[in-house]
C-alpha atoms as a PDB file:
ATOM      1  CA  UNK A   1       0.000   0.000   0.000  1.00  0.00           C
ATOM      2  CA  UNK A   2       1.238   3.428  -0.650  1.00  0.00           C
ATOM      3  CA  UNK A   3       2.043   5.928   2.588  1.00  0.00           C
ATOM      4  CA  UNK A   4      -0.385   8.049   3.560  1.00  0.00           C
ATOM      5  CA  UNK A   5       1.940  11.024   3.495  1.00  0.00           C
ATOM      6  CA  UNK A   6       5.771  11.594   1.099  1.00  0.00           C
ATOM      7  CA  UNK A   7       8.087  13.262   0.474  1.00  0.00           C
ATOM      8  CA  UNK A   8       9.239  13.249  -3.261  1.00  0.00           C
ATOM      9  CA  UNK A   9      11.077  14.516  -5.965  1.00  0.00           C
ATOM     10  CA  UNK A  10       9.262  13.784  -9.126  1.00  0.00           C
ATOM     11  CA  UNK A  11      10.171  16.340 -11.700  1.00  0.00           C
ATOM     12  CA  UNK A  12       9.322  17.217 -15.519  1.00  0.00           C
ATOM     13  CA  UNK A  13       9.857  19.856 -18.129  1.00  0.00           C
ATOM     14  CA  UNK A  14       6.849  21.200 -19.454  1.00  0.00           C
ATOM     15  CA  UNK A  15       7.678  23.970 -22.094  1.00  0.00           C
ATOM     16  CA  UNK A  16      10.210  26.320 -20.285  1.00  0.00           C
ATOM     17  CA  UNK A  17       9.205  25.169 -16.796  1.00  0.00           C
ATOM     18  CA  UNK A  18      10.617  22.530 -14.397  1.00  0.00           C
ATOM     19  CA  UNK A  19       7.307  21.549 -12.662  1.00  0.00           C
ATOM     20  CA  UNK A  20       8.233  19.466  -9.339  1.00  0.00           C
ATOM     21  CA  UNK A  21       5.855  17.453  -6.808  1.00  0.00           C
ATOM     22  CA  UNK A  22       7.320  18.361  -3.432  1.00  0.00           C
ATOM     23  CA  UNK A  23       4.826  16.134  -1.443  1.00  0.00           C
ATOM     24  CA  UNK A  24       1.940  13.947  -1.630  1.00  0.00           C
ATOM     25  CA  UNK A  25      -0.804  13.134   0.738  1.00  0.00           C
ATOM     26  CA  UNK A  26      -3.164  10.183   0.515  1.00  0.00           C
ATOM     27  CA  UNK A  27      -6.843  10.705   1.090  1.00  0.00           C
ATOM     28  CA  UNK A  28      -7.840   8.324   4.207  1.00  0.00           C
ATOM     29  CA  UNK A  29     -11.611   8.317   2.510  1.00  0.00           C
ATOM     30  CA  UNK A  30     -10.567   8.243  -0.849  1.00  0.00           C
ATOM     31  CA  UNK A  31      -7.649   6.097  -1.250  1.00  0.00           C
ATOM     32  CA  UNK A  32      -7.550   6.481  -4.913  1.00  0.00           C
ATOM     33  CA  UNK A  33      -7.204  10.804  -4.273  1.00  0.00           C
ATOM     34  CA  UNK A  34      -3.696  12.536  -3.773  1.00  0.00           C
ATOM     35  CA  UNK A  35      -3.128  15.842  -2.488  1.00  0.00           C
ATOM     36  CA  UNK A  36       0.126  17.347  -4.086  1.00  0.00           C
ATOM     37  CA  UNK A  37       2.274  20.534  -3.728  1.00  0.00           C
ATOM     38  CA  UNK A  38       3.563  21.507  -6.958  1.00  0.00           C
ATOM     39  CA  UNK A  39       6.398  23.853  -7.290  1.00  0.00           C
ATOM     40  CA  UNK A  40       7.064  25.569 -11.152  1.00  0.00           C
ATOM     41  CA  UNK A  41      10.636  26.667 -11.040  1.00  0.00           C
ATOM     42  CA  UNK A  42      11.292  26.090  -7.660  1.00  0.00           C
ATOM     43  CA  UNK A  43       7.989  28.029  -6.813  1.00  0.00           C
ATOM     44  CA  UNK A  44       5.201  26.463  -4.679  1.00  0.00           C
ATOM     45  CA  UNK A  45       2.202  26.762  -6.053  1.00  0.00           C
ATOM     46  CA  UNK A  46      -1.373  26.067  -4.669  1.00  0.00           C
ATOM     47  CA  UNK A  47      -2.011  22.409  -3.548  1.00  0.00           C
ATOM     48  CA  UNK A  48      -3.971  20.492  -5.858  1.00  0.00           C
ATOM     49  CA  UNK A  49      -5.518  16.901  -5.604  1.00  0.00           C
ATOM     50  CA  UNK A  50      -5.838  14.348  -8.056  1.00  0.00           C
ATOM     51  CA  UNK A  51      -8.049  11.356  -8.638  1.00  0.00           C
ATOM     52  CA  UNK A  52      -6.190   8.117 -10.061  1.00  0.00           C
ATOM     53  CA  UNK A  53      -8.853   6.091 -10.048  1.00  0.00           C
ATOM     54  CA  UNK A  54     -10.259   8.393 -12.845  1.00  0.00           C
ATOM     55  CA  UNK A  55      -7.627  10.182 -13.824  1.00  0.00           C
ATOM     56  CA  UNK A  56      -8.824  13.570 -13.479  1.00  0.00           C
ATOM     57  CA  UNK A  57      -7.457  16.873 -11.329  1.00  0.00           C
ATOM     58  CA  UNK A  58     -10.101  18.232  -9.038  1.00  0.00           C
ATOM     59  CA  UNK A  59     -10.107  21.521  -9.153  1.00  0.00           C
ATOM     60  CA  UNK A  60     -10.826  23.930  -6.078  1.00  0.00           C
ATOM     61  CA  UNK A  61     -14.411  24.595  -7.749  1.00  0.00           C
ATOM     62  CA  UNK A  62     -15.356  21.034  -8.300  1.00  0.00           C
ATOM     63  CA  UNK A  63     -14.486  20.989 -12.149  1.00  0.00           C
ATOM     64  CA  UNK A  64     -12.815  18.015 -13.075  1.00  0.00           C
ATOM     65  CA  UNK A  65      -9.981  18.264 -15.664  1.00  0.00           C
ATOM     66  CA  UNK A  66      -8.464  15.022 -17.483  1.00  0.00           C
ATOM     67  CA  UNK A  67      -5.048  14.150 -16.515  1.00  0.00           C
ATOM     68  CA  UNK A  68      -2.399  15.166 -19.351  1.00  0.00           C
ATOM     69  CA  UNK A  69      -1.235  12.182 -21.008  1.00  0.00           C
ATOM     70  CA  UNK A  70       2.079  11.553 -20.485  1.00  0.00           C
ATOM     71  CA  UNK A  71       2.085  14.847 -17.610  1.00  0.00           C
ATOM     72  CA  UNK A  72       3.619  14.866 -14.172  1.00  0.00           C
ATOM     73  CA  UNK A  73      -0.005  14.458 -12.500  1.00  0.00           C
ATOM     74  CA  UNK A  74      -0.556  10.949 -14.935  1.00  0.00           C
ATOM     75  CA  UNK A  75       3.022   9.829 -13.661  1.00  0.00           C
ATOM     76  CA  UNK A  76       2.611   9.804 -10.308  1.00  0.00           C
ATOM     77  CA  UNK A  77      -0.768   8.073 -10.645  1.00  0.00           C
ATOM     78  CA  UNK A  78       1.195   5.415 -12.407  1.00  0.00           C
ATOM     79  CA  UNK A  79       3.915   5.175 -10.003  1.00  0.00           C
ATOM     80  CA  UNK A  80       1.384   4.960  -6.831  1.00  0.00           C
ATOM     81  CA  UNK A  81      -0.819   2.278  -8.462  1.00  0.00           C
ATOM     82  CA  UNK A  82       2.091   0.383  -8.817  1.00  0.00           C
ATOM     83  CA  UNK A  83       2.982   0.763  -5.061  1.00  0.00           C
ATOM     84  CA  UNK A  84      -0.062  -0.029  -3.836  1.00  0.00           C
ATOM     85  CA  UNK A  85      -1.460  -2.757  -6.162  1.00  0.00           C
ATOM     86  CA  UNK A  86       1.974  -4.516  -7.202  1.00  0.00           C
ATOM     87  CA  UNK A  87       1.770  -7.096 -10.166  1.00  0.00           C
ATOM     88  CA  UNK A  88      -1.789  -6.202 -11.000  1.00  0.00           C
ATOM     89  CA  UNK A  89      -3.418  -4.763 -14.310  1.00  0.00           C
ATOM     90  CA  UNK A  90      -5.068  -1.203 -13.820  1.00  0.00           C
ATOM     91  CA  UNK A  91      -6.958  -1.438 -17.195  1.00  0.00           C
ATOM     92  CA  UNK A  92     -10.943  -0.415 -16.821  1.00  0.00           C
ATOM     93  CA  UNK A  93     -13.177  -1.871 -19.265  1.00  0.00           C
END
């Protein structure tokens, strides 16, 4: 199972950005939701929480944005399935 709480150092270049997750924090209720400080150049920027299980960002006002394919937020959905479901498939049909 993945921690509940992480420090990590998952960066990406996105245009002329370095976009870094600083730490993540598993939802207790919502095991599949992670709540992530970003920094953009070395900038903290407001938390944000994502949803793995459908691979959307949940913004502040409810709106639900799909997950970038290939982006920062769909890597570290990736990476935590893998943690906390190791050697199974995570296709939905």
């Amino acid at each position: 199972m993945a921690p509940a709480f992480a420090q990590v150092n998952l960066c990406r270049i996105e245009g002329p950005h370095t976009l870094c997750l600083e730490t993540v924090k598993r939802s207790a209720k919502y095991p599949w939701e992670y709540r992530v400080v970003v920094t953009m150049d070395g900038i903290p920027q407001a938390p944000q929480r994502y949803n793995c299980r459908d691979r959307v960002k949940v913004n502040t006002d409810g709106y639900l944005e799909p997950l970038k394919s290939g982006g920062l937020a769909q890597r570290l959905c990736q990476k935590l399935s893998s943690f906390s479901n190791p050697g199974t498939s995570h296709a939905r049909g």
